[in-house]
C-alpha atoms as a PDB file:
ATOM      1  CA  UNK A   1       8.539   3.033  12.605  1.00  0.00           C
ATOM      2  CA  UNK A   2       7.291   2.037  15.886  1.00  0.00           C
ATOM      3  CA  UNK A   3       3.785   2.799  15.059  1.00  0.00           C
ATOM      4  CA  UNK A   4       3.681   0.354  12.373  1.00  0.00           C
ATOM      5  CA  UNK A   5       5.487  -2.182  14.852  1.00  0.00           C
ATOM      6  CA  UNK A   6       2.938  -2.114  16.909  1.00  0.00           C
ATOM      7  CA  UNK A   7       0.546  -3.352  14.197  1.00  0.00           C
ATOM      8  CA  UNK A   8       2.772  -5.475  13.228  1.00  0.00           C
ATOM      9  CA  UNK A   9       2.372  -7.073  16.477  1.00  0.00           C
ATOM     10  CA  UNK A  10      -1.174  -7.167  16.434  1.00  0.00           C
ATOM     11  CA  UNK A  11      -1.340  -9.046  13.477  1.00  0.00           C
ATOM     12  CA  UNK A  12       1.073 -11.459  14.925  1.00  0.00           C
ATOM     13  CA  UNK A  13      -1.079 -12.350  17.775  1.00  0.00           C
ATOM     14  CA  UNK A  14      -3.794 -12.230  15.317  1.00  0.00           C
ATOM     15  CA  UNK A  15      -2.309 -15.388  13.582  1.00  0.00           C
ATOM     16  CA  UNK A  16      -1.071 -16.940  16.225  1.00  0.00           C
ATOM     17  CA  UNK A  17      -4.219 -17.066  18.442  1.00  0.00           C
ATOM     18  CA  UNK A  18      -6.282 -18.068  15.467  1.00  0.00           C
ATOM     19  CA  UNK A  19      -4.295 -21.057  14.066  1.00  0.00           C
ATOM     20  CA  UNK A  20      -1.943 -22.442  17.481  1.00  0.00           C
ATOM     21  CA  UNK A  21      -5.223 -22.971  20.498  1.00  0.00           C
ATOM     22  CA  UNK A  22      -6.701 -25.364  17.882  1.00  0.00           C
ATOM     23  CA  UNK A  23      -3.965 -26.724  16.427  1.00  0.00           C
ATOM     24  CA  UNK A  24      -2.559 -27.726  20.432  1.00  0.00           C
ATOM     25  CA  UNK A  25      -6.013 -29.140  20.595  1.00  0.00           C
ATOM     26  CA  UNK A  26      -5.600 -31.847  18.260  1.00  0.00           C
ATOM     27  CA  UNK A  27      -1.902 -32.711  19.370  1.00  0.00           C
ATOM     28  CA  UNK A  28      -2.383 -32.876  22.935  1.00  0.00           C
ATOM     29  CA  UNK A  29      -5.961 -33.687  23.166  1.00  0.00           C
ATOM     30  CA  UNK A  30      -6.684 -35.982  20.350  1.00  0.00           C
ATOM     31  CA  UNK A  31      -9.645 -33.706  19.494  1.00  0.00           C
ATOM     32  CA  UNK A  32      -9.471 -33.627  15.517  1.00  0.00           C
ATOM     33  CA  UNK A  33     -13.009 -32.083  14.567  1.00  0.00           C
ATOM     34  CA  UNK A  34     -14.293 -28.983  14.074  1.00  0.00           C
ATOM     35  CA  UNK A  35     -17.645 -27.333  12.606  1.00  0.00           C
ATOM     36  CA  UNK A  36     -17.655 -25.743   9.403  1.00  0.00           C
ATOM     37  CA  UNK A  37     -18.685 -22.262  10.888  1.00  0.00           C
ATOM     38  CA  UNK A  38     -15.706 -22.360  12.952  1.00  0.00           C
ATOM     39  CA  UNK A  39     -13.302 -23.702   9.842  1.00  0.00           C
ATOM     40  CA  UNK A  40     -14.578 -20.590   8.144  1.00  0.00           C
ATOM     41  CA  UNK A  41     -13.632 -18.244  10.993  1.00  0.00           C
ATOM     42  CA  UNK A  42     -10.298 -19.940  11.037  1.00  0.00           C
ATOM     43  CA  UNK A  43      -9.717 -19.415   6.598  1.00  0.00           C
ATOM     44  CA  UNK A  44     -11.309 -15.906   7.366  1.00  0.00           C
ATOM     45  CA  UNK A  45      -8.745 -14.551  10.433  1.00  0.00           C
ATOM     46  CA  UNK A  46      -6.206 -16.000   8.824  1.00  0.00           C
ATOM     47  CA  UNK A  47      -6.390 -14.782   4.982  1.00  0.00           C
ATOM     48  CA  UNK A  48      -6.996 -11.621   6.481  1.00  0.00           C
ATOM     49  CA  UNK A  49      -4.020 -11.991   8.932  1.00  0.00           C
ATOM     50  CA  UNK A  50      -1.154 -12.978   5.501  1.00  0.00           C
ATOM     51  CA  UNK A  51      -2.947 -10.058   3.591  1.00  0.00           C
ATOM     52  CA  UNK A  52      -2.124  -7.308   6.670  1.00  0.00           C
ATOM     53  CA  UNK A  53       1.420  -8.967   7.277  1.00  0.00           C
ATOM     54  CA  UNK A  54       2.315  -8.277   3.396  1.00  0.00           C
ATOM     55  CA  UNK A  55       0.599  -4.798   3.376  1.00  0.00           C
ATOM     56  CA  UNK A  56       2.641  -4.049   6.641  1.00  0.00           C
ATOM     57  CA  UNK A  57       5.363  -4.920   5.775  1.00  0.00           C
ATOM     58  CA  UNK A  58       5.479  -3.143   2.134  1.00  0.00           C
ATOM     59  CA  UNK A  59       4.443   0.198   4.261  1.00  0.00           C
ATOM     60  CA  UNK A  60       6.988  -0.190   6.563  1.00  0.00           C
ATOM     61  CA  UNK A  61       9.373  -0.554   3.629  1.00  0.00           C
ATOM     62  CA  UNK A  62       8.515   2.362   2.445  1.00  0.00           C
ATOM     63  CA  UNK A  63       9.202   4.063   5.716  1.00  0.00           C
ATOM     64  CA  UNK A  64      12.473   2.984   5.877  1.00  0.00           C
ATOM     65  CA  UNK A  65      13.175   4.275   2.175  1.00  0.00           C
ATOM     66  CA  UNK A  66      12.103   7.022   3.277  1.00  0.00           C
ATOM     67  CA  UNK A  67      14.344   7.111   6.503  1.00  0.00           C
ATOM     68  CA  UNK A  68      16.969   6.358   4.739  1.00  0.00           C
ATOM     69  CA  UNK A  69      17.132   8.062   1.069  1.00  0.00           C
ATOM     70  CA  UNK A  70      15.253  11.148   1.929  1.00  0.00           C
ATOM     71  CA  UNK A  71      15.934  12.008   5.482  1.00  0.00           C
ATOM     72  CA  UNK A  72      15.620  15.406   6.012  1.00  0.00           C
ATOM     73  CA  UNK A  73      12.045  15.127   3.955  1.00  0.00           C
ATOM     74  CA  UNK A  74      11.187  12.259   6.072  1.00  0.00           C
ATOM     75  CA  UNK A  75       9.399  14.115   9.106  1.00  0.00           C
ATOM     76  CA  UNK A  76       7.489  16.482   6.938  1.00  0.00           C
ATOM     77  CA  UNK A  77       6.140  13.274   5.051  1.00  0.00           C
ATOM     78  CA  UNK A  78       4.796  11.553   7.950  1.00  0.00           C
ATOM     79  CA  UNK A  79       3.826  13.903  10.175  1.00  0.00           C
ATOM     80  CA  UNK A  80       0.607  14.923  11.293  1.00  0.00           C
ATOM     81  CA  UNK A  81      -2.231  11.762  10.336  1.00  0.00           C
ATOM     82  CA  UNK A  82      -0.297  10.286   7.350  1.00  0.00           C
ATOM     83  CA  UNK A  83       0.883   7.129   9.164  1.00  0.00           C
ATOM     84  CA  UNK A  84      -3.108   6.729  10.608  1.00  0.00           C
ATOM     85  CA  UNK A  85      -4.123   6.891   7.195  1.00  0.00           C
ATOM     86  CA  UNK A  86      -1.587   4.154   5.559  1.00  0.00           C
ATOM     87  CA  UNK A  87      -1.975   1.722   8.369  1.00  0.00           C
ATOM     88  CA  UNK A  88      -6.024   2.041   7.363  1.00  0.00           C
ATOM     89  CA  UNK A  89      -4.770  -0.327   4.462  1.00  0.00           C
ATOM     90  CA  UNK A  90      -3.693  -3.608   5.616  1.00  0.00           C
ATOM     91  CA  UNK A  91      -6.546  -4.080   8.085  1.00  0.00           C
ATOM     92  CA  UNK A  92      -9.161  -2.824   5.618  1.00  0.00           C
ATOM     93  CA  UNK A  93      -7.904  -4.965   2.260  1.00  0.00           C
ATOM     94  CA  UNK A  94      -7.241  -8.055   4.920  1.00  0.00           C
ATOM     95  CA  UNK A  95     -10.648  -7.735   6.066  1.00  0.00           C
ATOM     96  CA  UNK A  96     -12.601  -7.410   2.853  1.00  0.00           C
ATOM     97  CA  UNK A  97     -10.750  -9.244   0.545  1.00  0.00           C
ATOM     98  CA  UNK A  98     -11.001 -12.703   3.114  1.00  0.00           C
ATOM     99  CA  UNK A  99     -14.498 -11.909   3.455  1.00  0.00           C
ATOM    100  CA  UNK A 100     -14.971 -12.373   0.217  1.00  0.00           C
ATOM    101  CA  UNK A 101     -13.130 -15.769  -0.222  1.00  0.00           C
ATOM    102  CA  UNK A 102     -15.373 -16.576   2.440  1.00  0.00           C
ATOM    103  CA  UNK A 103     -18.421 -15.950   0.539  1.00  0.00           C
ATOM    104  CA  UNK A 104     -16.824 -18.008  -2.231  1.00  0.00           C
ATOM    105  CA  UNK A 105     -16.264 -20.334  -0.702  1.00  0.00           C
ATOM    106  CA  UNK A 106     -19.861 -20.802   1.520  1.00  0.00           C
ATOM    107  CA  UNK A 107     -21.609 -21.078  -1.688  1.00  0.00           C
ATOM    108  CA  UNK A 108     -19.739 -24.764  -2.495  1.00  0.00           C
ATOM    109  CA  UNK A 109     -20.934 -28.030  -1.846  1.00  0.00           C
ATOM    110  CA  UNK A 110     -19.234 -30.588   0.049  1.00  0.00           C
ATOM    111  CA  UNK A 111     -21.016 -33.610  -0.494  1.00  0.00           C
ATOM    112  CA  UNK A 112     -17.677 -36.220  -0.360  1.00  0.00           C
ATOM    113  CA  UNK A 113     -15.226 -37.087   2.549  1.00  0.00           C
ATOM    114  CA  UNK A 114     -15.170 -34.147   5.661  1.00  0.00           C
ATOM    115  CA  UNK A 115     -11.800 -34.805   6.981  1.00  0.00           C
ATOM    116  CA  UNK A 116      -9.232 -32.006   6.196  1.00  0.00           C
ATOM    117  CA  UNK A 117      -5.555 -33.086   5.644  1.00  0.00           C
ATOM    118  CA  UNK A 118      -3.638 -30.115   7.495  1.00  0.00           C
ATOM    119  CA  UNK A 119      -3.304 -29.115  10.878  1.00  0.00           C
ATOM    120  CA  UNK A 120      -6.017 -26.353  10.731  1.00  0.00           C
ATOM    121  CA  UNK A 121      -8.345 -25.023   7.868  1.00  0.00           C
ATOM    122  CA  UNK A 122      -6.059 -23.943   5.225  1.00  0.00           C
ATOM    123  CA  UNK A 123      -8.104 -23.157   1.645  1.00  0.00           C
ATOM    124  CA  UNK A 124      -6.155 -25.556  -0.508  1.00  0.00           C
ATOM    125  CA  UNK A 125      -6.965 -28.645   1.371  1.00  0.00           C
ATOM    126  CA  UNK A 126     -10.093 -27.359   1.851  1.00  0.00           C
ATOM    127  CA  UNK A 127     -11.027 -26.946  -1.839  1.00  0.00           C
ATOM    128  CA  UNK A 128     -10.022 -30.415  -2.187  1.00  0.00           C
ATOM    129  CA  UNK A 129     -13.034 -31.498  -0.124  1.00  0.00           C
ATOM    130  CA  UNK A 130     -15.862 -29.620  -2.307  1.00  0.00           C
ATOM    131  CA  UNK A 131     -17.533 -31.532  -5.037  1.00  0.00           C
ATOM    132  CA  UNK A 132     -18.743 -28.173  -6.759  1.00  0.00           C
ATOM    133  CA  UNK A 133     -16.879 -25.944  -9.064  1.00  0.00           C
ATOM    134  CA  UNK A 134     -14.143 -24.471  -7.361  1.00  0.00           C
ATOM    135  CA  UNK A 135     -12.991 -21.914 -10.468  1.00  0.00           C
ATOM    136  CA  UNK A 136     -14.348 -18.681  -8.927  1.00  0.00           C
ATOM    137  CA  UNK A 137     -12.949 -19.413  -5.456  1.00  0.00           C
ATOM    138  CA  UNK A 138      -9.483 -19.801  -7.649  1.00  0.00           C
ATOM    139  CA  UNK A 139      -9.599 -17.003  -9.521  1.00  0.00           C
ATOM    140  CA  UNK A 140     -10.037 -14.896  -6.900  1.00  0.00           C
ATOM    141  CA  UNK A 141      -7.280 -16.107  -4.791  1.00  0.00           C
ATOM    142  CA  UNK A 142      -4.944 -15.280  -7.366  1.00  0.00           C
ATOM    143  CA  UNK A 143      -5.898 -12.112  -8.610  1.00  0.00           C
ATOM    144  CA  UNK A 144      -5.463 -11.357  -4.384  1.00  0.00           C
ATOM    145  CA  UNK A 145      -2.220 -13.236  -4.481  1.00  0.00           C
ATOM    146  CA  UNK A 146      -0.613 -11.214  -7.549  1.00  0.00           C
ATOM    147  CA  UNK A 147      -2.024  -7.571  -6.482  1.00  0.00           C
ATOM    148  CA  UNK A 148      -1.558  -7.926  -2.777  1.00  0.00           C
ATOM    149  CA  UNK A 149       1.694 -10.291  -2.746  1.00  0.00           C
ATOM    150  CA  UNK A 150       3.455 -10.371  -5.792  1.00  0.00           C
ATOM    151  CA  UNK A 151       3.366  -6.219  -6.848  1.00  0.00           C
ATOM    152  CA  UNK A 152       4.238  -5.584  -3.320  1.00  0.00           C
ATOM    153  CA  UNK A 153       6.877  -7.939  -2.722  1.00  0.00           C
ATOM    154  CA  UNK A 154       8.667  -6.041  -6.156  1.00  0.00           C
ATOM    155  CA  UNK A 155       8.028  -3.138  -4.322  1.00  0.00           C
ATOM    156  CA  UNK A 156       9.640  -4.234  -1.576  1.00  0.00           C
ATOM    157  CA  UNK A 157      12.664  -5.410  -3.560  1.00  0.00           C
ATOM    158  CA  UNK A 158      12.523  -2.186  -5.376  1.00  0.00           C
ATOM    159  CA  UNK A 159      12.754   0.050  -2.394  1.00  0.00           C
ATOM    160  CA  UNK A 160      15.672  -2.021  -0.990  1.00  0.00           C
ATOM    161  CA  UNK A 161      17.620  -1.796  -4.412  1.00  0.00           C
ATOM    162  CA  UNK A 162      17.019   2.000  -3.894  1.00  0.00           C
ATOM    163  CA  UNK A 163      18.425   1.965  -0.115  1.00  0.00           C
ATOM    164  CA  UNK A 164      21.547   0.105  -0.977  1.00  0.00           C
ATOM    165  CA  UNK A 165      22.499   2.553  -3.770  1.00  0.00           C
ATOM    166  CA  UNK A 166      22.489   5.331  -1.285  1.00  0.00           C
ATOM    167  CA  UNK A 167      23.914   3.386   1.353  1.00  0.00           C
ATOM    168  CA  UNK A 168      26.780   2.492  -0.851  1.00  0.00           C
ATOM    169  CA  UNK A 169      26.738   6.508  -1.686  1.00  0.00           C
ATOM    170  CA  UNK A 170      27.220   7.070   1.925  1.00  0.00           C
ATOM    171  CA  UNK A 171      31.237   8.089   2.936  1.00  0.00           C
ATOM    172  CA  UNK A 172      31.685   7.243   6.305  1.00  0.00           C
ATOM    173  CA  UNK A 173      31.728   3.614   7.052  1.00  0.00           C
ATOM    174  CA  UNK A 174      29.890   4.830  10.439  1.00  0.00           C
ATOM    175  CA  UNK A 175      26.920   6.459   8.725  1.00  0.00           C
ATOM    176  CA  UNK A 176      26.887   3.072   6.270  1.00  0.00           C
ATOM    177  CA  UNK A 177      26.817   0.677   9.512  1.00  0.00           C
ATOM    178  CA  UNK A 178      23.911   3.212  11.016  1.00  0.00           C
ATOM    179  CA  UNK A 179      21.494   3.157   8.054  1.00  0.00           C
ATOM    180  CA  UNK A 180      22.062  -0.718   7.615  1.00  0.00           C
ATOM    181  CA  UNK A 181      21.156  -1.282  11.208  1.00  0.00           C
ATOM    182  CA  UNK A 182      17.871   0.983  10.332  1.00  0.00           C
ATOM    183  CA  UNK A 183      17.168  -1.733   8.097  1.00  0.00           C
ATOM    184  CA  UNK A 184      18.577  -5.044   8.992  1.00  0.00           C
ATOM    185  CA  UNK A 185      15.717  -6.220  11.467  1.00  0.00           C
ATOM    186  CA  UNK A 186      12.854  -5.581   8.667  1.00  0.00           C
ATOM    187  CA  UNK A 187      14.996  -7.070   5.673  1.00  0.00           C
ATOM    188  CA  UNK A 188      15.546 -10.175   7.950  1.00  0.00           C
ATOM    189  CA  UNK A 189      11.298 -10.848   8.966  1.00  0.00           C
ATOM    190  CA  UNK A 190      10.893  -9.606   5.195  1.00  0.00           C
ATOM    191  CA  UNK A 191      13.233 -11.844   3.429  1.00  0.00           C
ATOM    192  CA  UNK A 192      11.504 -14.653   6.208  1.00  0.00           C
ATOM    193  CA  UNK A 193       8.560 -14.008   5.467  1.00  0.00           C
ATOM    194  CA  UNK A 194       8.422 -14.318   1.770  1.00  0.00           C
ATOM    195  CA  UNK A 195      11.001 -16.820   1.832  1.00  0.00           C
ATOM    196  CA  UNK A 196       8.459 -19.319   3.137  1.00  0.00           C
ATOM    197  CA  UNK A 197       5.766 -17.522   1.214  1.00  0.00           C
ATOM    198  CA  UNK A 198       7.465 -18.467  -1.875  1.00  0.00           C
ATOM    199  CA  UNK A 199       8.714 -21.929  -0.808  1.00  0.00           C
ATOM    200  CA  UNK A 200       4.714 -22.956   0.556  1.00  0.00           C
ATOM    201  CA  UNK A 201       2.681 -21.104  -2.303  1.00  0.00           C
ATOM    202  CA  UNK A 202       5.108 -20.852  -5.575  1.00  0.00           C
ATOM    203  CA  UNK A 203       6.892 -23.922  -5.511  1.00  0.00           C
ATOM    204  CA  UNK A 204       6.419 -26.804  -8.546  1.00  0.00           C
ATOM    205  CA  UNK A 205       3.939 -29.483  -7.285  1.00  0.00           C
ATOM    206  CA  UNK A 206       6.177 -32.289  -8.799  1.00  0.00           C
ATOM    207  CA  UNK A 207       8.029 -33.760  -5.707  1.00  0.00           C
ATOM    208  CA  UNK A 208       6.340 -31.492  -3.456  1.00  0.00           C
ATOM    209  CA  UNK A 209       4.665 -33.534  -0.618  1.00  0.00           C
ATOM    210  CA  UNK A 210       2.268 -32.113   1.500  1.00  0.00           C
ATOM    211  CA  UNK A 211       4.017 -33.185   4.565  1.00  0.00           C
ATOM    212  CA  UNK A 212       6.814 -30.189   3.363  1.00  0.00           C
ATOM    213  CA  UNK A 213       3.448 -28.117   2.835  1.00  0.00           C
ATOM    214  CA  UNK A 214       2.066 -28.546   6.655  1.00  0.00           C
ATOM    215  CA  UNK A 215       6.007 -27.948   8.030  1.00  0.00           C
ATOM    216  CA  UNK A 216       6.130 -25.030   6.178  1.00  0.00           C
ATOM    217  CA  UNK A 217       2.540 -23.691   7.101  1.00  0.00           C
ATOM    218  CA  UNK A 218       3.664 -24.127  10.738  1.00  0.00           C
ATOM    219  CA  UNK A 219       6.637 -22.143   9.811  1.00  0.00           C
ATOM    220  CA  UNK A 220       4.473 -19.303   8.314  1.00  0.00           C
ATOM    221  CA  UNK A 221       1.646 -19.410  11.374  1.00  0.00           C
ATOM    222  CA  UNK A 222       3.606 -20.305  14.595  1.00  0.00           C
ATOM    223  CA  UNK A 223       7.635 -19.937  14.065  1.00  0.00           C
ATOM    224  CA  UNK A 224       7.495 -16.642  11.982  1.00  0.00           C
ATOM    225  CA  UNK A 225       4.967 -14.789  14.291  1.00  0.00           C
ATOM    226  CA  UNK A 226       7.338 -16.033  17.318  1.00  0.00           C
ATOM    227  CA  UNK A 227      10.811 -14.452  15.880  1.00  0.00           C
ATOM    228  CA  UNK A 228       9.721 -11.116  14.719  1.00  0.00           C
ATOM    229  CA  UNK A 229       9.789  -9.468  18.157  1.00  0.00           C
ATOM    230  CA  UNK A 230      13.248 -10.654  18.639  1.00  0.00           C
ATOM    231  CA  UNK A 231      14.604 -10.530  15.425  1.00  0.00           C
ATOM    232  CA  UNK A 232      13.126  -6.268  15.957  1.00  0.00           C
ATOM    233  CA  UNK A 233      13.988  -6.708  19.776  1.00  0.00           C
ATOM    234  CA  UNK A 234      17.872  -7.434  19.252  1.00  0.00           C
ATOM    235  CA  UNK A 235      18.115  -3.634  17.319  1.00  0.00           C
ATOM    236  CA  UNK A 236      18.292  -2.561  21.187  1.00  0.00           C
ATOM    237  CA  UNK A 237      21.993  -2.022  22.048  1.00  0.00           C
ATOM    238  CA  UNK A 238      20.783  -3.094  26.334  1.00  0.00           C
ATOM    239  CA  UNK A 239      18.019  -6.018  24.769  1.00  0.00           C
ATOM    240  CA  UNK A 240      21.447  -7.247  22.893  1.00  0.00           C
ATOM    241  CA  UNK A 241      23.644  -6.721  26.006  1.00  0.00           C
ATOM    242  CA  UNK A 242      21.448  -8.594  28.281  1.00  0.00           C
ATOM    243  CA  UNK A 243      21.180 -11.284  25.988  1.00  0.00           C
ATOM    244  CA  UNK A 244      24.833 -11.710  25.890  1.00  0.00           C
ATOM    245  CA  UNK A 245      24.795 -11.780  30.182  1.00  0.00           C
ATOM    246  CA  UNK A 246      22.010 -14.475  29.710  1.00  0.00           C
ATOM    247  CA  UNK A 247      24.161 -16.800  27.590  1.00  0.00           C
ATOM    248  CA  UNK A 248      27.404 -16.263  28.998  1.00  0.00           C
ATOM    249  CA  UNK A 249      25.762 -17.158  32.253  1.00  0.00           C
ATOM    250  CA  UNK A 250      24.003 -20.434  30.437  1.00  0.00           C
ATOM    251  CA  UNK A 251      27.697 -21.505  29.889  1.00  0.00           C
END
């Protein structure tokens, strides 16, 4: 579990670094415009960031099924290179598959107005700009969006239907409490992050104004990456103690 935490981690930074410096930037500074090779490293790093965080977090799902509804099988599962191997996945598809919605989109023309409406180079608004035929760039964005976000977020739910059922088939109100808390922390940054997955990507465009669109893009790239270290932090019974000195001191 704490091997695929630490990943996890990575690819917080990973979003964080690429979207926040340049977003500060434009707040504080004033300075509003970047080149088009650097907008493209920007889409790239973070396409490839969302892609790891949803592969992540279906493997570490799986982990904790695992944990939980076949426990004495779980060591001889993931011993030896097994968890090398299945953390080869997120940073592989994240890489590829953004590299090729970069390629996509480097072959369009943008021949109209240059100035992006969002707070950093997001590929919606950025499609908006291009006076060429945006189809393929489309296309594949959902084909990634329904194989490497919608399958895996029903696995996901599917693993955690499976975990409650033995849970509930668990006697002792000690052992349920036990294998909730194994869970809790990654059914609270999963049910975050797809909660503003779903509320930023899925929701009807009638009513939906794109100043709700860049608060919850900020909520996805800044407040998200922020929480999951203490949201996984506050599993640890002296992290959870010391927080309680610290607020009882604040009042």
């Amino acid at each position: 579990m704490y091997f695929f935490l630490s990943h996890l981690s990575l690819c917080d930074i990973l979003i964080s670094t690429n979207v926040t410096p340049n977003t500060l930037q434009v707040i504080l500074r004033g300075e509003s415009v970047i080149s088009f090779s650097n907008c493209l490293t920007q889409l790239y790093f973070f396409g490839a960031s969302a892609i790891q965080e949803c592969c992540l977090l279906t493997i570490m799902s799986y982990d904790r099924y695992l944990a939980i509804c076949n426990p004495l099988l779980y060591t001889s599962i993931m011993k030896h290179n097994l968890p090398r191997y299945l953390i080869l996945w997120p940073w592989l598809a994240g890489f590829l598959l953004s590299m090729i919605t970069n390629i996509l989109v480097f072959e369009l023309y943008f021949c109209g107005p240059n100035i992006i409406n969002h707070f950093f180079c997001d590929l919606a608004p950025l499609l908006e700009l291009s006076c060429s035929d945006t189809s393929a760039v489309e296309i594949h964005v959902s084909v990634v969006v329904i194989v490497m976000g919608i399958s895996q977020m029903l696995f996901v739910i599917a693993t955690y239907i499976c975990i409650f059922y033995s849970i509930l088939n668990i006697s002792s109100n000690i052992g349920r409490q036990k294998a909730f808390s194994t869970c809790s922390s990654h059914l609270g940054v999963v049910s975050t992050y797809y909660g503003t997955l779903i509320a930023l990507y899925l929701a009807p465009a009638r009513g939906y104004s794109l100043t709700l669109n860049k608060v919850l893009s900020l909520l996805n790239t800044v407040v998200t990456p922020l929480f999951n270290p203490i949201i996984y932090s506050l599993r640890n019974k002296e992290i959870r103690i010391e927080t309680v000195k610290l607020l009882s001191k604040g009042n």
